[in-house]
C-alpha atoms as a PDB file:
ATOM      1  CA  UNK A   1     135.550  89.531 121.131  1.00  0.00           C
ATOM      2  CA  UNK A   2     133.470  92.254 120.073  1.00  0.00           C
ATOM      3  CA  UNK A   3     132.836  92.066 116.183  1.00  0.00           C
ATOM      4  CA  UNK A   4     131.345  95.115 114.424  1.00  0.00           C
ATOM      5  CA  UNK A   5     128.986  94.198 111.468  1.00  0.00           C
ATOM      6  CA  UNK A   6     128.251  97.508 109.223  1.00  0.00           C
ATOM      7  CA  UNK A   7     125.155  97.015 107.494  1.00  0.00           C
ATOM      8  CA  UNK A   8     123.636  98.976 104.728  1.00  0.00           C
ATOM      9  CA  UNK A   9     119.786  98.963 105.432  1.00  0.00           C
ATOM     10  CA  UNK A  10     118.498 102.095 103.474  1.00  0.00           C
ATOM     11  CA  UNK A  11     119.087 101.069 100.206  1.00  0.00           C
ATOM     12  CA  UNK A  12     121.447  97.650  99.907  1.00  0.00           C
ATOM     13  CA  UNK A  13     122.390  96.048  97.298  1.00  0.00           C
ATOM     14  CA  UNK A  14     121.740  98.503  94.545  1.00  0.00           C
ATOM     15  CA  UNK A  15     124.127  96.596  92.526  1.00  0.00           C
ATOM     16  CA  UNK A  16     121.955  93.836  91.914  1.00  0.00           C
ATOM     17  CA  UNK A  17     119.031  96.271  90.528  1.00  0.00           C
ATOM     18  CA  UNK A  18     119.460  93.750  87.174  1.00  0.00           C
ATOM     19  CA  UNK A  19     118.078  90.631  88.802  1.00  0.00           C
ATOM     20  CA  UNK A  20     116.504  92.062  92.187  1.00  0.00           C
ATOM     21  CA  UNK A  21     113.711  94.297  92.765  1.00  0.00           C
ATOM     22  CA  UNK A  22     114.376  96.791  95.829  1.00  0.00           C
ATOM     23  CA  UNK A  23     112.131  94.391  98.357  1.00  0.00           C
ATOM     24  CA  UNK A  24     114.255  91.285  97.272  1.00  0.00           C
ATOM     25  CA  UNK A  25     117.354  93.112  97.467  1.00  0.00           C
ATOM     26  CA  UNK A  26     116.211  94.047 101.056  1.00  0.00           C
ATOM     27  CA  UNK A  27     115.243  90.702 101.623  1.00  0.00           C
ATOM     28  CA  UNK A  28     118.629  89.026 100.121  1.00  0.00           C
ATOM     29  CA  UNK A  29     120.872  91.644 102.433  1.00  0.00           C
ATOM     30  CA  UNK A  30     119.151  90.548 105.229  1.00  0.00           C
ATOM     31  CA  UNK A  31     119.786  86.713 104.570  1.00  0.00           C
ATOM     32  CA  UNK A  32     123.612  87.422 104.300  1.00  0.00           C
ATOM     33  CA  UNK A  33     123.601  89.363 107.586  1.00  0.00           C
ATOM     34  CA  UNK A  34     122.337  86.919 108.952  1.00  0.00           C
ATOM     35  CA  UNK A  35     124.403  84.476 107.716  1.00  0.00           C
ATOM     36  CA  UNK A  36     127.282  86.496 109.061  1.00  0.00           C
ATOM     37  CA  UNK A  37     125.414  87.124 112.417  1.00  0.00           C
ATOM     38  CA  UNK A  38     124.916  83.268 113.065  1.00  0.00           C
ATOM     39  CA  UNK A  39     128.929  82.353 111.970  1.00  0.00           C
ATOM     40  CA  UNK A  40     130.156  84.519 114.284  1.00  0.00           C
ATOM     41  CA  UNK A  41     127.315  83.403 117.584  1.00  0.00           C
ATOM     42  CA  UNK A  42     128.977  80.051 116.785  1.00  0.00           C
ATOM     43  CA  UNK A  43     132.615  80.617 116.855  1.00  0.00           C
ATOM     44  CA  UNK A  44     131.747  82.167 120.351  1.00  0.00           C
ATOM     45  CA  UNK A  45     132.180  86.048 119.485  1.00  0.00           C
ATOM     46  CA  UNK A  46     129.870  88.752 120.265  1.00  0.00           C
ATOM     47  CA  UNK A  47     128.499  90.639 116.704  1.00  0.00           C
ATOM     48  CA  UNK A  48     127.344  93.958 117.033  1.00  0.00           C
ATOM     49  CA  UNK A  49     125.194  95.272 113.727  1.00  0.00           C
ATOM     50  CA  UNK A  50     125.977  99.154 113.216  1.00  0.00           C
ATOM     51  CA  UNK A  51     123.445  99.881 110.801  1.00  0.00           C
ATOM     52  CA  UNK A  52     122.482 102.849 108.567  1.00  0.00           C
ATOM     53  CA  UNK A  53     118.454 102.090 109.563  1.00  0.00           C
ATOM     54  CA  UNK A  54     116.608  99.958 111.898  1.00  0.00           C
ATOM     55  CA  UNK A  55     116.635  96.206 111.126  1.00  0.00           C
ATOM     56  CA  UNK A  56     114.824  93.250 112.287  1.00  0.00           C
ATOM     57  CA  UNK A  57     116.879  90.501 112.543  1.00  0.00           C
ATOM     58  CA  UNK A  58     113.971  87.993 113.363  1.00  0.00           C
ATOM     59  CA  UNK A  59     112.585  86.211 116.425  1.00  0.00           C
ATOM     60  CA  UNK A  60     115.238  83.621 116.898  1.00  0.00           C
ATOM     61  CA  UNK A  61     118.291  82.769 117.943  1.00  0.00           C
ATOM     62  CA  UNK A  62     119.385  86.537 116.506  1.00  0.00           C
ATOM     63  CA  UNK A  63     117.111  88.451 119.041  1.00  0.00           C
ATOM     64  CA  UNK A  64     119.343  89.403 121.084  1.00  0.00           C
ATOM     65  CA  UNK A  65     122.181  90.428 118.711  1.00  0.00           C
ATOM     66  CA  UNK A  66     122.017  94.475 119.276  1.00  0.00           C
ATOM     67  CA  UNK A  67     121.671  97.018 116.241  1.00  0.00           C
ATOM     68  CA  UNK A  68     122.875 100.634 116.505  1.00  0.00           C
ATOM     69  CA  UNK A  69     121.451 102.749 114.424  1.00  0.00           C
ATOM     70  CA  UNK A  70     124.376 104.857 112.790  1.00  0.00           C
ATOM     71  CA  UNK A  71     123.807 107.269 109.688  1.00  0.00           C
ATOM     72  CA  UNK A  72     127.077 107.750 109.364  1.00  0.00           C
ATOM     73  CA  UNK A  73     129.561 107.348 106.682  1.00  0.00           C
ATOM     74  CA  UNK A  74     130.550 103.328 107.275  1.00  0.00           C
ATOM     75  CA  UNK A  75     134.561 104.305 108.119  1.00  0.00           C
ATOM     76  CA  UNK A  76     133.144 107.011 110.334  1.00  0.00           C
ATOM     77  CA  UNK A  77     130.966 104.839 111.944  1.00  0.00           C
ATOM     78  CA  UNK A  78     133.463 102.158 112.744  1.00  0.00           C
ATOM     79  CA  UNK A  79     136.406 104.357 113.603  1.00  0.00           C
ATOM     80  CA  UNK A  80     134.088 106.074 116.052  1.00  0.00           C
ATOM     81  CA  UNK A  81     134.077 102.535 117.963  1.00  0.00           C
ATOM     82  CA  UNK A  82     137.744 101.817 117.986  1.00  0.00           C
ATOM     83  CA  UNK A  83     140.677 102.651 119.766  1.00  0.00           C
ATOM     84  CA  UNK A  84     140.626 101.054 122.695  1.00  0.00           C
ATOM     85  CA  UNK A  85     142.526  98.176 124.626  1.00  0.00           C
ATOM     86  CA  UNK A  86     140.863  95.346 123.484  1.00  0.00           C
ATOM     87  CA  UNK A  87     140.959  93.923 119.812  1.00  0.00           C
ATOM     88  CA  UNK A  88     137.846  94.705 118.010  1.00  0.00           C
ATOM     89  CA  UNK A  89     136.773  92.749 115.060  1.00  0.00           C
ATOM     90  CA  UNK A  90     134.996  93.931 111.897  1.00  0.00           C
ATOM     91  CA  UNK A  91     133.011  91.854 109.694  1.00  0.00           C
ATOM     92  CA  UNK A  92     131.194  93.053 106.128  1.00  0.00           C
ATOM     93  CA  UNK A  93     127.525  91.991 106.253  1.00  0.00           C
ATOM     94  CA  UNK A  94     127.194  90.515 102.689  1.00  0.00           C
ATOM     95  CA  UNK A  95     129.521  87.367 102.966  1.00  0.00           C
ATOM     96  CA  UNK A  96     127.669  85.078 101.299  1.00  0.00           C
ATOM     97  CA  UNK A  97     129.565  82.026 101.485  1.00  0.00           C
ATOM     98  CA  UNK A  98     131.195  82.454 105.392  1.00  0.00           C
ATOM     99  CA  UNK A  99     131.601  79.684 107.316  1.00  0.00           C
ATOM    100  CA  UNK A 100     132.482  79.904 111.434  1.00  0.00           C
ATOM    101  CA  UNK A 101     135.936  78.009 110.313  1.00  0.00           C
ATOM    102  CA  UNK A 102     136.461  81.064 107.436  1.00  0.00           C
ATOM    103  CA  UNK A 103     136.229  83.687 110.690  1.00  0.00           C
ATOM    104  CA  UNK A 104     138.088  81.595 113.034  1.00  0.00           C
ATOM    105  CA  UNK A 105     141.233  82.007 110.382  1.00  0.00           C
ATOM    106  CA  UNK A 106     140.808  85.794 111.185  1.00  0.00           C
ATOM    107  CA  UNK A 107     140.410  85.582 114.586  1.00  0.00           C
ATOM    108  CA  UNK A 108     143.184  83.049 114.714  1.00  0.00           C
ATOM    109  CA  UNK A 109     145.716  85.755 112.551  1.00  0.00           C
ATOM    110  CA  UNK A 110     144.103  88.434 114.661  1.00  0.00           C
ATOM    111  CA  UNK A 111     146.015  87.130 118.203  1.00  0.00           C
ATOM    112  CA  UNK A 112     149.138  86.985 116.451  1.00  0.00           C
ATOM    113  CA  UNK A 113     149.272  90.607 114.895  1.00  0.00           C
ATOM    114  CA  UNK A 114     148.270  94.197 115.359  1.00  0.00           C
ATOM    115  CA  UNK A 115     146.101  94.275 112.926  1.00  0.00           C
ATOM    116  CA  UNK A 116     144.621  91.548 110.804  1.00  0.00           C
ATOM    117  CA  UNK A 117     142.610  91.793 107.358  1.00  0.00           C
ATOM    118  CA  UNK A 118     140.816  89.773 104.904  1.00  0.00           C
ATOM    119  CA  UNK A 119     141.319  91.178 101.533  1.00  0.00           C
ATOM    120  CA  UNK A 120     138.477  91.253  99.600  1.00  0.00           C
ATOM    121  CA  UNK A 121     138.275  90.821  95.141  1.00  0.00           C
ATOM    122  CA  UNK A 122     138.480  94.269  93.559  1.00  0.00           C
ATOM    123  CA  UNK A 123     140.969  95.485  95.929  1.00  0.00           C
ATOM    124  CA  UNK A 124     138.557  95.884  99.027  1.00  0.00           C
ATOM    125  CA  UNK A 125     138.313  94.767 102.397  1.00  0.00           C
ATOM    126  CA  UNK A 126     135.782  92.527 104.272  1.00  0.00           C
ATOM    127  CA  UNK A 127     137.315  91.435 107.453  1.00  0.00           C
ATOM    128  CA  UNK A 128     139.978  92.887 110.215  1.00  0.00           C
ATOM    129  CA  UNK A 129     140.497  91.907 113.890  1.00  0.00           C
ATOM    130  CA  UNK A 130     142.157  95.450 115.210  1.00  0.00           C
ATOM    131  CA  UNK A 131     144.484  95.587 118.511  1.00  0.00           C
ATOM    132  CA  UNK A 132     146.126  98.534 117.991  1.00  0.00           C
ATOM    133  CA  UNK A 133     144.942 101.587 119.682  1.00  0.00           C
ATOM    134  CA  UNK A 134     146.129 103.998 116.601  1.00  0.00           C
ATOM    135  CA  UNK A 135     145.124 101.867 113.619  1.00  0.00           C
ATOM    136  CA  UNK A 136     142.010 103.099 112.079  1.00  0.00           C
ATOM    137  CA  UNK A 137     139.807 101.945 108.481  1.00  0.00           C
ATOM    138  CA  UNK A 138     138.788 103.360 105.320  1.00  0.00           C
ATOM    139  CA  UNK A 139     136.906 101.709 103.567  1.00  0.00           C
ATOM    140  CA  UNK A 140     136.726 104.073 100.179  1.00  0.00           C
ATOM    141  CA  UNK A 141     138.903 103.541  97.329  1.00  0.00           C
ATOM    142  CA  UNK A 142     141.377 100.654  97.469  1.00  0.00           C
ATOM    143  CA  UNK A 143     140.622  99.864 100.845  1.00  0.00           C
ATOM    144  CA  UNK A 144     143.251  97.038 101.375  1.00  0.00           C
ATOM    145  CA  UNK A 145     146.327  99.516  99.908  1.00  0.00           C
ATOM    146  CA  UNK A 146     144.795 101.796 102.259  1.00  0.00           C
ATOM    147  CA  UNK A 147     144.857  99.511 105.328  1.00  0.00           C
ATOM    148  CA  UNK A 148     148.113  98.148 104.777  1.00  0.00           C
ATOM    149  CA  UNK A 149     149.539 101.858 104.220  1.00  0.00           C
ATOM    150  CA  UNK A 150     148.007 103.320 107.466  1.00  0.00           C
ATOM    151  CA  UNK A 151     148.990 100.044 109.422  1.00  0.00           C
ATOM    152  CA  UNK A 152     152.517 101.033 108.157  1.00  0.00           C
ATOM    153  CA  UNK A 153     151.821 104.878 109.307  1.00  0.00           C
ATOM    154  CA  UNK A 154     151.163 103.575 112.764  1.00  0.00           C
ATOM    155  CA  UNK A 155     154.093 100.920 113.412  1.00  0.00           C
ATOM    156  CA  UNK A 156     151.172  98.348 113.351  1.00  0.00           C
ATOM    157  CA  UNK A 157     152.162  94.549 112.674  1.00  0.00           C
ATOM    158  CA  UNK A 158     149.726  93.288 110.078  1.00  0.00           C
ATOM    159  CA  UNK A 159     148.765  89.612 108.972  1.00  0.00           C
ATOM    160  CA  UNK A 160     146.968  88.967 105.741  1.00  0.00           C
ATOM    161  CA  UNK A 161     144.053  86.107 105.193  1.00  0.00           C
ATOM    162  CA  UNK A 162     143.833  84.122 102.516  1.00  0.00           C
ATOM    163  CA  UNK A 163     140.500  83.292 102.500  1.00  0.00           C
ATOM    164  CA  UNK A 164     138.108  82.491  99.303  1.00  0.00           C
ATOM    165  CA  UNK A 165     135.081  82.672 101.914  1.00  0.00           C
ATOM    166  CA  UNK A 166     136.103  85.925 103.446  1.00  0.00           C
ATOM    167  CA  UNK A 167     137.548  87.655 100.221  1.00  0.00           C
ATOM    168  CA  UNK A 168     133.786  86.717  98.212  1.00  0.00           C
ATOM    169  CA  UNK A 169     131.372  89.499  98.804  1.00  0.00           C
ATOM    170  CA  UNK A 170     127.933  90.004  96.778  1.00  0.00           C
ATOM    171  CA  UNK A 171     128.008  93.225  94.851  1.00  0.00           C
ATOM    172  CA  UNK A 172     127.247  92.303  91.719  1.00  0.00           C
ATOM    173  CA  UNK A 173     124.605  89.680  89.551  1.00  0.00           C
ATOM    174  CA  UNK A 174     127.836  87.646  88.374  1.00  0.00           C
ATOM    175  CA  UNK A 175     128.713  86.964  92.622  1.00  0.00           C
ATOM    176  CA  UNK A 176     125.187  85.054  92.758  1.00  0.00           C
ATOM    177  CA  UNK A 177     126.874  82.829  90.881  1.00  0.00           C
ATOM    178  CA  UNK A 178     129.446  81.968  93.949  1.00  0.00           C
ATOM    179  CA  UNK A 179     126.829  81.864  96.561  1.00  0.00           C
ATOM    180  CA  UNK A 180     124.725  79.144  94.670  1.00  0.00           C
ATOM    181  CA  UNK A 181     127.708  76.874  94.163  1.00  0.00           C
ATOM    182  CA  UNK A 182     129.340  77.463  97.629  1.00  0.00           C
ATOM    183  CA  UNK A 183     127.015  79.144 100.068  1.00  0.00           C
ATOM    184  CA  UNK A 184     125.975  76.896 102.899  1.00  0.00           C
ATOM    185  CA  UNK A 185     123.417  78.890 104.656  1.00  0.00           C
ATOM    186  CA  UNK A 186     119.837  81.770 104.325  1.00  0.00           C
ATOM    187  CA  UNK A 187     121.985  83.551 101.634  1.00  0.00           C
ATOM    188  CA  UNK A 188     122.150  80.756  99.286  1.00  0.00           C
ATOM    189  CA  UNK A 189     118.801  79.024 100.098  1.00  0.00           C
ATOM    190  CA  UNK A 190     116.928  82.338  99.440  1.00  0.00           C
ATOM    191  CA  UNK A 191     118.535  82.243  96.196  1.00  0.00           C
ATOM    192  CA  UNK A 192     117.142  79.122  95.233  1.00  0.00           C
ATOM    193  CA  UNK A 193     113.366  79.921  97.042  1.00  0.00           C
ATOM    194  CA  UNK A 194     113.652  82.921  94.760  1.00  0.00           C
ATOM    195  CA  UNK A 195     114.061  80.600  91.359  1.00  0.00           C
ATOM    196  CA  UNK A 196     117.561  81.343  90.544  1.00  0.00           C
ATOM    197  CA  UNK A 197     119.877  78.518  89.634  1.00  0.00           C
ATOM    198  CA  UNK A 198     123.460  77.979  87.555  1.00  0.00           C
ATOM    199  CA  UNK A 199     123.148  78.543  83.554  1.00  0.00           C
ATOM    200  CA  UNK A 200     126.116  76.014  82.449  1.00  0.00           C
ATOM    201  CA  UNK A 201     127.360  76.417  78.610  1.00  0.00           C
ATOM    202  CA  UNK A 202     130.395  76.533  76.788  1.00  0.00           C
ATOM    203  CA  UNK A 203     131.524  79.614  79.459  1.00  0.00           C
ATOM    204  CA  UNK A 204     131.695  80.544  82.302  1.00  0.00           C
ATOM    205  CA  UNK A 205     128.808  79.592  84.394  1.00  0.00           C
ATOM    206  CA  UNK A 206     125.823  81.732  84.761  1.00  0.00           C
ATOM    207  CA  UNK A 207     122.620  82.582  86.958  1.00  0.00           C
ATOM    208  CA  UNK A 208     119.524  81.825  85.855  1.00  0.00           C
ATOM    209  CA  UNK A 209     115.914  82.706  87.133  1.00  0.00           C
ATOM    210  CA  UNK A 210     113.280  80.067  86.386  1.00  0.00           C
ATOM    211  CA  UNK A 211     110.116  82.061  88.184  1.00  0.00           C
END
């Protein structure tokens, strides 16, 4: 299956301006995409990175992933590539803890529905496997309302996923904090190349940055 992977390559992960200078920011995107990028090459799927800029994915086993340079808005972008017979996936690029079983759950709810999402915290969305030719994404707003409403509009059958890995994306400083204790791949040992570990008190745990 065919699994779209917007990426943000102009200026990502603005966010995390706090703790990140715009290089490192660039550099910590780029870990999670391809984090994403090698999770889905092993479950077998075929990732396509749609991509507001040109983006070099490295020499490896990522070379031949393709990147389409889009400057379109991100729902634009995607809707512009579905619609057709086959189910298409889509995949945020800063899922810093996914796994190749986390995506498999997708893909799994995916053959047995129209439409499948991963919800993400805050109300968004980071993951659908789409078979029907009328459903289409937004991705403003409450995205996952949104989805579930114009599945709805469409007579679309619809299966949620319940999944910690899928549903954790990296917006802001207090996520770091997820990828560090859970992250298994780049994303989470570029964070700790970088100098950033847990600050444990009497709260909830913390980042901190030791160089």
């Amino acid at each position: 299956m065919q699994v779209l992977v917007p990426f943000e390559a102009t200026r990502p992960k603005t966010r995390l301006d706090p703790l990140l200078a715009a290089d490192e920011r660039a550099a910590f995107a780029r870990a999670m995409l391809r984090d994403v990028l090698s999770a889905l090459l092993e479950t077998g799927h075929d990732p396509v990175v749609v991509a507001t800029a040109p983006v070099d994915l490295g020499d490896d086993v990522l070379e031949g992933v393709p990147v389409t340079v889009d400057e379109r808005p991100l729902s634009t972008a995607v809707n512009s590539r579905l619609g057709g017979t086959d189910p298409v996936g889509i995949l945020v690029s800063d899922l810093g803890l996914v796994t190749p079983r986390a995506i498999g759950s997708l893909v799994a709810a995916g053959a047995e529905a129209d439409v499948a999402v991963a919800p993400g915290r805050g109300g968004g969305t980071n993951g659908l496997v789409v078979s029907h030719p009328e459903f289409r994404v937004d991705f403003h707003g409450v995205s996952i309302r949104d989805h579930l409403n114009a599945a709805e509009s469409v007579g679309a059958d619809v299966r949620l996923v319940d999944s910690m890995r899928l549903a954790t994306d990296v917006d802001e400083p207090s996520d770091l904090v997820e990828v560090l204790l859970h992250g298994e791949g780049e994303a989470a040992a570029w964070l700790r190349a970088a100098g950033f570990e847990l600050a444990v008190g009497d709260g909830r745990v913390g980042i901190d940055r030791t160089v």
